[in-house]
N, C-alpha and C. Protein backbone atom coordinates (compact mmCIF):
# COMPACT_ATOMS: atom_id res chain seq x y z
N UNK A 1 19.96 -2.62 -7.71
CA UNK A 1 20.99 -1.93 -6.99
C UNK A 1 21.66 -2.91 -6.03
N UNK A 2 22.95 -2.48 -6.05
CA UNK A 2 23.50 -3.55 -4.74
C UNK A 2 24.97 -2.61 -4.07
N UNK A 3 24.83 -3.44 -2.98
CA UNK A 3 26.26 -3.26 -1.91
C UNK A 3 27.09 -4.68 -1.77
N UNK A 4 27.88 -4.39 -1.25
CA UNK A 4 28.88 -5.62 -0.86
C UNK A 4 27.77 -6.68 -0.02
N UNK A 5 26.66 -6.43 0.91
CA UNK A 5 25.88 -7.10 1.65
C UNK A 5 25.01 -7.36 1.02
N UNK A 6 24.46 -6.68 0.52
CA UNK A 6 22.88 -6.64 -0.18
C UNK A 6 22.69 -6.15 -1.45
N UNK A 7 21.74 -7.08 -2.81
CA UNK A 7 21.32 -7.01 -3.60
C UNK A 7 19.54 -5.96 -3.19
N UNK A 8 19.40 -5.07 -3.75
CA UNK A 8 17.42 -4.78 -3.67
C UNK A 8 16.88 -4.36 -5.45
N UNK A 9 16.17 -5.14 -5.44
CA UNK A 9 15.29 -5.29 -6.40
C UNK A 9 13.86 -4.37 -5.72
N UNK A 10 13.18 -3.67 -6.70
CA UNK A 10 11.81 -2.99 -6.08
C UNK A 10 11.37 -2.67 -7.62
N UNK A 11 9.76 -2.92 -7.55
CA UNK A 11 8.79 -3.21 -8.29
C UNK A 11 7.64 -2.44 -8.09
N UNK A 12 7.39 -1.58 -8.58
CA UNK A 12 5.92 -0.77 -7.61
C UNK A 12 5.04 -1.76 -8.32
N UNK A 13 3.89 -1.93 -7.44
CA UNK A 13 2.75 -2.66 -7.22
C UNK A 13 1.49 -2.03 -6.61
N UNK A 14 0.27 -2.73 -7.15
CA UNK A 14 -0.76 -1.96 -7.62
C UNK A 14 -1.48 -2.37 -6.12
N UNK A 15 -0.83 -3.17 -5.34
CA UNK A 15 -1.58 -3.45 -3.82
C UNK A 15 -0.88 -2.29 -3.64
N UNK A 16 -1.80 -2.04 -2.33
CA UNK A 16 -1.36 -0.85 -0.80
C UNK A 16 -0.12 -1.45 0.03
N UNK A 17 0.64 -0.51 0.41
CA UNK A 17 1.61 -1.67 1.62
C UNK A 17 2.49 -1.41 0.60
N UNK A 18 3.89 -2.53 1.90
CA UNK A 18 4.81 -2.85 1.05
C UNK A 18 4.80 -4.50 1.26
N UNK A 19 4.94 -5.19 0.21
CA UNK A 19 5.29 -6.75 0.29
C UNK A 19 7.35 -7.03 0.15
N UNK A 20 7.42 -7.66 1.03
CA UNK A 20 9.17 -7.71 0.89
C UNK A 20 9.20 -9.28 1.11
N UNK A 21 10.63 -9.56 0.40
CA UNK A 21 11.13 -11.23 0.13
C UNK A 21 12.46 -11.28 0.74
N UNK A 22 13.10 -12.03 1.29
CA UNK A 22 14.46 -11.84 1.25
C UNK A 22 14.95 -13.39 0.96
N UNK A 23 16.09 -13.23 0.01
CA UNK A 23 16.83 -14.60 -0.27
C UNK A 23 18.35 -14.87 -0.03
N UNK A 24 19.08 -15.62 -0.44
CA UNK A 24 20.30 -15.52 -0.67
C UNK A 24 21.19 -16.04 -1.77
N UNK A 25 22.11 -15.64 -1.59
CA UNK A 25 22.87 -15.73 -3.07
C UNK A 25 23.59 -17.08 -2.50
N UNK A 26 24.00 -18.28 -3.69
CA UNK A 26 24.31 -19.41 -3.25
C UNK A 26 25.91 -18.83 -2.45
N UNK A 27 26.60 -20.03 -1.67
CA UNK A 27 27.46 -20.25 -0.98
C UNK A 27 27.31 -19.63 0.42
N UNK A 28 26.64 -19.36 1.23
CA UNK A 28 26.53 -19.24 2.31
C UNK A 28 25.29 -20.78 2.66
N UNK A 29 25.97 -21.89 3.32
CA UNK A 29 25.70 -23.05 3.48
C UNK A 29 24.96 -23.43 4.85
N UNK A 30 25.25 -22.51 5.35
CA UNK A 30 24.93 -22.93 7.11
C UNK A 30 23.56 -22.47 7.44
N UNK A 31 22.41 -23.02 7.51
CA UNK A 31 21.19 -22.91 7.66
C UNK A 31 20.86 -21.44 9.25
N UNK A 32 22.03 -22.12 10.00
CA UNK A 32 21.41 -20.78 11.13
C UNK A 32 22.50 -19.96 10.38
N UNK A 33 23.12 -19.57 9.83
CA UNK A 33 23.56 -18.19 9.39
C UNK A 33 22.93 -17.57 8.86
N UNK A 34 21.69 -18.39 7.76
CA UNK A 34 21.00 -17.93 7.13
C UNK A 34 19.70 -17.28 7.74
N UNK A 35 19.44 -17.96 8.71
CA UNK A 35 18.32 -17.75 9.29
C UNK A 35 18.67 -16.58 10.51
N UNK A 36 19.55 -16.43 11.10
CA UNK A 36 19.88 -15.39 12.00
C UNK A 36 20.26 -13.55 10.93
N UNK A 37 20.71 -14.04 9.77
CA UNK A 37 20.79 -12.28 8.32
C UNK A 37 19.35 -12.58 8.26
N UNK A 38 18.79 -13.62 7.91
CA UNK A 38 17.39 -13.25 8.01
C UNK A 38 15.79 -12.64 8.80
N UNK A 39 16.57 -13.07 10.17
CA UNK A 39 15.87 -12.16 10.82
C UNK A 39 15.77 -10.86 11.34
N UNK A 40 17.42 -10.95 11.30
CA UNK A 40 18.25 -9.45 11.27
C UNK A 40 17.55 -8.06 10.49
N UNK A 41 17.66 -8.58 8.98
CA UNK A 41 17.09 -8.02 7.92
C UNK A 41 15.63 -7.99 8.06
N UNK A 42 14.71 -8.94 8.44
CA UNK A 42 12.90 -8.68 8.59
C UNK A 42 13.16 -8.04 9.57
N UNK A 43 14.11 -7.75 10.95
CA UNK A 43 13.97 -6.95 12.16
C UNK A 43 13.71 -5.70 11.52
N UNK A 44 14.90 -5.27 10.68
CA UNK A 44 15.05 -3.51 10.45
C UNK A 44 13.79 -3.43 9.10
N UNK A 45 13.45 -4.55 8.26
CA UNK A 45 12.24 -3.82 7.46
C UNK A 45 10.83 -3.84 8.23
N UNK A 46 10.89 -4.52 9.30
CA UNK A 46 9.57 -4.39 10.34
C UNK A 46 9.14 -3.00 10.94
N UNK A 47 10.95 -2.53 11.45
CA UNK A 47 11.08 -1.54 12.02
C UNK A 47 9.95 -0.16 11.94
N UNK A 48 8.91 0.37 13.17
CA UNK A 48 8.12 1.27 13.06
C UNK A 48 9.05 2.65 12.47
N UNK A 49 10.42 2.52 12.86
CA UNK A 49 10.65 4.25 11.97
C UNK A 49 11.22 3.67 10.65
N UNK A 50 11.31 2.37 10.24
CA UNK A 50 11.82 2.51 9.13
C UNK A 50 10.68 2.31 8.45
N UNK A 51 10.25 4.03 7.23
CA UNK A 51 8.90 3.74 6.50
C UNK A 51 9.31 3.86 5.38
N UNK A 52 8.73 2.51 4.40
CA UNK A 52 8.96 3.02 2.96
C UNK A 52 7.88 3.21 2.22
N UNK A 53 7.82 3.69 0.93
CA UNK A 53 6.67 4.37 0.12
C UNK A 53 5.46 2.99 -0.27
N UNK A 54 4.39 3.48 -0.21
CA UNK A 54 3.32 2.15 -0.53
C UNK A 54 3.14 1.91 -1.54
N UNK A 55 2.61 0.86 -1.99
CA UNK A 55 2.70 0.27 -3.27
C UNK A 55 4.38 -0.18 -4.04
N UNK A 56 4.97 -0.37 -2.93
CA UNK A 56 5.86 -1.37 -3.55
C UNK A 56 6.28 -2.70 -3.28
N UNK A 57 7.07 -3.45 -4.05
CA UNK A 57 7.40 -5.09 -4.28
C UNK A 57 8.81 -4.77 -3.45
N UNK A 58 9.32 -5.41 -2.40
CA UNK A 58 10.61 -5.56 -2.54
C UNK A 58 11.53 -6.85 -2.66
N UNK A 59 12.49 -6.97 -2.96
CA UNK A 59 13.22 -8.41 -2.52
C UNK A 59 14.91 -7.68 -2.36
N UNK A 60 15.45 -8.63 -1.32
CA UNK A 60 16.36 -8.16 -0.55
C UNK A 60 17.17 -9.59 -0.87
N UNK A 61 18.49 -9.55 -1.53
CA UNK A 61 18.93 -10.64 -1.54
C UNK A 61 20.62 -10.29 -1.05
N UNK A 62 20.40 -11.52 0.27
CA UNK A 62 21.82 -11.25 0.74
C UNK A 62 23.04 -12.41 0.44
N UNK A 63 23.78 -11.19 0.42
CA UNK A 63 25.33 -11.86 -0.10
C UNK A 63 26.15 -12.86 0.25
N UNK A 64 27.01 -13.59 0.22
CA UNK A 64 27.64 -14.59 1.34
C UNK A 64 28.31 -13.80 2.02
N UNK A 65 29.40 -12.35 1.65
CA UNK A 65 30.21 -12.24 2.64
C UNK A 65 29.31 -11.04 3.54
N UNK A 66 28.09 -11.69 3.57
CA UNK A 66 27.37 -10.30 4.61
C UNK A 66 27.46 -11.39 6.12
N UNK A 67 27.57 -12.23 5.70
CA UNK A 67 27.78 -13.35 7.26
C UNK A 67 29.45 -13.41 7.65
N UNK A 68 30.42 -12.66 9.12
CA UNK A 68 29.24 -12.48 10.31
C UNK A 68 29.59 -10.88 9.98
N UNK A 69 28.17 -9.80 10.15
CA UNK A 69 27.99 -8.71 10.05
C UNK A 69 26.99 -8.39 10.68
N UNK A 70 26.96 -7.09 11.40
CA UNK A 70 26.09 -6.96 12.53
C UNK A 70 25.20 -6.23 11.97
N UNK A 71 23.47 -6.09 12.49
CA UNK A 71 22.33 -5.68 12.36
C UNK A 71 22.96 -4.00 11.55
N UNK A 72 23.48 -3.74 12.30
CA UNK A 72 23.75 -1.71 11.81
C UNK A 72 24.43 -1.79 10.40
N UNK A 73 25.50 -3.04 10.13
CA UNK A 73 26.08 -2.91 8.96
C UNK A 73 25.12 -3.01 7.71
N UNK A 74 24.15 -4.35 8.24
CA UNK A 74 23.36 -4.39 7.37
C UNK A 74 22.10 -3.16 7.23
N UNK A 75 21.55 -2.50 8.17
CA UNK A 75 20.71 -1.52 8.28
C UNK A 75 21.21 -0.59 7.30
N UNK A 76 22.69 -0.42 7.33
CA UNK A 76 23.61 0.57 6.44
C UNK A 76 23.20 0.06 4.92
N UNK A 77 23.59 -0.43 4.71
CA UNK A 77 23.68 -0.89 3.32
C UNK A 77 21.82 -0.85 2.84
N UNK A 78 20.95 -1.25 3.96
CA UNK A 78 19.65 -0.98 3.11
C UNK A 78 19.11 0.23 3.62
N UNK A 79 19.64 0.92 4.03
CA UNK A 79 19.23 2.10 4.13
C UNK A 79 19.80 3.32 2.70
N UNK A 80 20.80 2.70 2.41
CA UNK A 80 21.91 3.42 1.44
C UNK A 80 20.85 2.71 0.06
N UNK A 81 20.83 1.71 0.17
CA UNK A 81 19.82 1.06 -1.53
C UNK A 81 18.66 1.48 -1.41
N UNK A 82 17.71 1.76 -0.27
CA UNK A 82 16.72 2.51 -0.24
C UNK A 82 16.26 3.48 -0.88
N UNK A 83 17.63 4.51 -0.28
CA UNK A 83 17.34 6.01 -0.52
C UNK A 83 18.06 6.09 -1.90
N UNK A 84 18.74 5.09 -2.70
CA UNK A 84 19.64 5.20 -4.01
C UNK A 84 17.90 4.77 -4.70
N UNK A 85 16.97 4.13 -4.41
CA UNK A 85 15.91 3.53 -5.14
C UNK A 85 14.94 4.83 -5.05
N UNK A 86 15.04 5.24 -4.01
CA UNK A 86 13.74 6.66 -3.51
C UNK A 86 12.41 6.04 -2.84
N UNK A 87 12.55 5.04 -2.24
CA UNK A 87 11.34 4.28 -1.96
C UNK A 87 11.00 4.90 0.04
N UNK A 88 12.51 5.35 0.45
CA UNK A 88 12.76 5.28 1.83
C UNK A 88 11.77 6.70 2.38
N UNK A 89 11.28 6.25 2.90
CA UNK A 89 10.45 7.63 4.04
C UNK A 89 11.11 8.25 4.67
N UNK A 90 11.07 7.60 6.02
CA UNK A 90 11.70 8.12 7.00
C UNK A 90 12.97 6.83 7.22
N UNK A 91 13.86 6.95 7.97
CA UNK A 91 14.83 5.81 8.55
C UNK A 91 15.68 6.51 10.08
N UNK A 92 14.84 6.64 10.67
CA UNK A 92 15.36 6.53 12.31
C UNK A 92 16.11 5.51 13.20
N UNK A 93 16.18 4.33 11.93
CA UNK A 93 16.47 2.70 12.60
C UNK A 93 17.54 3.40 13.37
């Protein structure tokens, strides 16, 4: 599934938990751009109200034109591939 920001891939898996990856799609070049969507994105899947179902794989791969876009835009878009996947619990983010 994807948005203009975000690609999500999900895999159910036979561990407990959820395991999540996040990458990026080539042409976004600038190492702190990358690293600031990236923490952005582990912020809101860390998040205590954001719960998703156990036993799944995720990987989160972001787009070039998701840089500059703020934490909520992106929260939007994986909150929207979430609940399009059925994996999402709760999302209070």
């Amino acid at each position: 599934m994807h948005s203009s920001l975000l690609s999500l891939g999900v895999l159910a898996s036979k561990d407990r938990g959820v395991r999540y990856g996040i990458r990026f799609k080539r042409g976004l070049s600038k190492a702190v751009y990358r690293n600031r969507l990236k923490r952005q994105l582990r912020e809101l899947i860390r998040h205590p109200d954001f719960t998703l179902v156990d036993g799944v794989d995720l990987v989160a791969v972001i787009h070039p034109q998701a840089y500059p876009s703020r934490a909520v835009e992106l929260n939007r878009d994986l909150v929207k591939l979430c609940l399009k996947q059925a994996i999402l619990l709760s999302e209070k983010v």
